[in-house]
C-alpha atoms as a PDB file:
ATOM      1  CA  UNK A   1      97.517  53.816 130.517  1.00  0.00           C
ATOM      2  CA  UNK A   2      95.131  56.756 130.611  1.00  0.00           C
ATOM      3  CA  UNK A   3      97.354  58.912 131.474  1.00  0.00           C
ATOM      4  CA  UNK A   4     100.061  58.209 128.397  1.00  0.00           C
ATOM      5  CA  UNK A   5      96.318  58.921 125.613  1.00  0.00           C
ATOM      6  CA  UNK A   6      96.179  62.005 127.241  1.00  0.00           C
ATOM      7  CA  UNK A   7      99.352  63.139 127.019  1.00  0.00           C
ATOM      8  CA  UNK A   8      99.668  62.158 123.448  1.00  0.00           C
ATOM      9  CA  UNK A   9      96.081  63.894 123.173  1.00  0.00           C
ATOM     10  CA  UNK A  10      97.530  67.242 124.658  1.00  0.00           C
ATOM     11  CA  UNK A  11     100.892  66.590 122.034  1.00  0.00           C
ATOM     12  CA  UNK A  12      98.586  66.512 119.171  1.00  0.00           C
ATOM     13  CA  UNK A  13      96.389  69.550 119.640  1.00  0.00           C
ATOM     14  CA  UNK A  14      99.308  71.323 120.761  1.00  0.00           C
ATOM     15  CA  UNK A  15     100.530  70.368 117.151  1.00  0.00           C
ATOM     16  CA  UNK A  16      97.510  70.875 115.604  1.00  0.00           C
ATOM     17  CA  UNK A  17      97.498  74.982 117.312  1.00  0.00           C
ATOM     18  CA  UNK A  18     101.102  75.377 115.858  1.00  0.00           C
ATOM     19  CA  UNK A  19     100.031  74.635 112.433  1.00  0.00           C
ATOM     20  CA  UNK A  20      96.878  76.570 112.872  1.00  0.00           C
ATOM     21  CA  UNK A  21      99.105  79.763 113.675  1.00  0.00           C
ATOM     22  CA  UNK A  22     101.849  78.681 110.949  1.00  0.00           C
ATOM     23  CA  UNK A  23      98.882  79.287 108.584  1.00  0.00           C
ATOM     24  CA  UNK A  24      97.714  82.408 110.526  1.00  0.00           C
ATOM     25  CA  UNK A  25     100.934  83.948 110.164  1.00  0.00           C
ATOM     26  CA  UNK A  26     101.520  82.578 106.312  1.00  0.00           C
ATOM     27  CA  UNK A  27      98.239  85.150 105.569  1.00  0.00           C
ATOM     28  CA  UNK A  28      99.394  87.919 107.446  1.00  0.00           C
ATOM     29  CA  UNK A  29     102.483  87.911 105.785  1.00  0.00           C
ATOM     30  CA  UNK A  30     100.655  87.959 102.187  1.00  0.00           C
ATOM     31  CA  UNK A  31      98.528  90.767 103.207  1.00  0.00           C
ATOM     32  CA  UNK A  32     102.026  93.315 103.995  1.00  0.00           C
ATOM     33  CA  UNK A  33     103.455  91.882 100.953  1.00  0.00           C
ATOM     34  CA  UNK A  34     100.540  93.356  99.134  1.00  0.00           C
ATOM     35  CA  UNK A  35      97.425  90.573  98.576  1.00  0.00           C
ATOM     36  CA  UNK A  36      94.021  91.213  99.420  1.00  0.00           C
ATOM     37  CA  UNK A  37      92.488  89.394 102.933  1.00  0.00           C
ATOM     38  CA  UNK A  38      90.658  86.935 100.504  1.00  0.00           C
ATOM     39  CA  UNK A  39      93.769  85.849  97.971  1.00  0.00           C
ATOM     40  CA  UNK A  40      96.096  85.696 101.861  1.00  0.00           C
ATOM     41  CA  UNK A  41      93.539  83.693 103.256  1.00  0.00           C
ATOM     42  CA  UNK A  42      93.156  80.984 100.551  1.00  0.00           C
ATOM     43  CA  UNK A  43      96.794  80.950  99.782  1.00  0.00           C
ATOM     44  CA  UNK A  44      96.661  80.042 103.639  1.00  0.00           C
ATOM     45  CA  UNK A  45      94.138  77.450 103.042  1.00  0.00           C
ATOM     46  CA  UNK A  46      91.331  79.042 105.000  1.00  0.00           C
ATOM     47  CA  UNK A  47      88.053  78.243 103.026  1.00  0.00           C
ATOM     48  CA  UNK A  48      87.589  82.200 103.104  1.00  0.00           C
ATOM     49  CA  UNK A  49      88.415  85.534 104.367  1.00  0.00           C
ATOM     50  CA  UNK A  50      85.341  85.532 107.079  1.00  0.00           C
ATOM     51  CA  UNK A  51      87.278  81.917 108.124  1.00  0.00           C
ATOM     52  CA  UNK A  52      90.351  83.655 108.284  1.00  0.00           C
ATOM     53  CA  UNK A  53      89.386  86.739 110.701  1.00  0.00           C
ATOM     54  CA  UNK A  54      87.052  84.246 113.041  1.00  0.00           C
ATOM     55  CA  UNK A  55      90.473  82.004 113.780  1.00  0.00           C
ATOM     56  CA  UNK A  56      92.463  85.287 113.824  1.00  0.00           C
ATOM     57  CA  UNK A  57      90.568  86.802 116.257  1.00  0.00           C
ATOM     58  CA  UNK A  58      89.821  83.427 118.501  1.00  0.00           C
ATOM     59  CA  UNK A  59      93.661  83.010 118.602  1.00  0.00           C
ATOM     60  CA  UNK A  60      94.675  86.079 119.184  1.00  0.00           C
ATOM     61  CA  UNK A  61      91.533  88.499 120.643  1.00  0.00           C
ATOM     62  CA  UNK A  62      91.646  90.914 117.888  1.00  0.00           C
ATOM     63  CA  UNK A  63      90.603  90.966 113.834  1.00  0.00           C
ATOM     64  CA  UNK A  64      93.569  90.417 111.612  1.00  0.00           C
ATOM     65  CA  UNK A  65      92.576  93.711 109.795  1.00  0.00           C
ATOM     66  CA  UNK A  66      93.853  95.318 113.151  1.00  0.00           C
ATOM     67  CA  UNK A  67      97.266  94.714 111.535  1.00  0.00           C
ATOM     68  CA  UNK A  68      97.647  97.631 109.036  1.00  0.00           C
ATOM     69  CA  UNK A  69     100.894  96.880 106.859  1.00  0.00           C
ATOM     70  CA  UNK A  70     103.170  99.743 107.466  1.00  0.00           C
ATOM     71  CA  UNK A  71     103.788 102.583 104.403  1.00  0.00           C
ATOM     72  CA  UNK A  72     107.863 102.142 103.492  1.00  0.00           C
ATOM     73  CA  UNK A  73     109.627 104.970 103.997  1.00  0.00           C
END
C-alpha cells in the first residue's frame, strides 16, 4: 500500500512542477511581448517580480532577465 501513496505522491508534484513552469513560461512570454518583469510576473500569478526570478532561476539555474527579448528585424 505504501508503495501506490508514493507513487501518487511523485504524480502530484510532478503535476504540481508542470504547472509551476506553465506559469514560468506564461511570464516569459509577457516580457517579449512587451510587459515589464513585475506586470509578467503577476499576470503569472507570482506574488512579485523577486518571486518570479527566485523560481526562474531554481528551475532553470539562471535569472529570467538572462532572456533578453530579441529586436525584430
Amino acid at each position: 500500500m505504501a508503495s501506490v501513496e508514493v507513487r501518487v505522491l511523485a504524480d502530484v508534484l510532478h503535476l504540481q512542477r508542470f504547472l509551476l513552469w506553465l506559469r514560468i513560461n506564461l511570464a516569459v512570454e509577457a516580457v517579449m511581448s512587451g510587459a515589464s518583469w513585475t506586470e509578467a510576473a503577476h499576470e503569472a500569478g507570482f506574488a512579485d517580480s523577486a518571486h518570479l526570478t527566485r523560481t526562474h532561476k531554481r528551475m532553470f539555474g539562471i535569472e529570467p532577465t538572462a532572456l533578453r527579448p530579441q529586436a525584430p528585424g
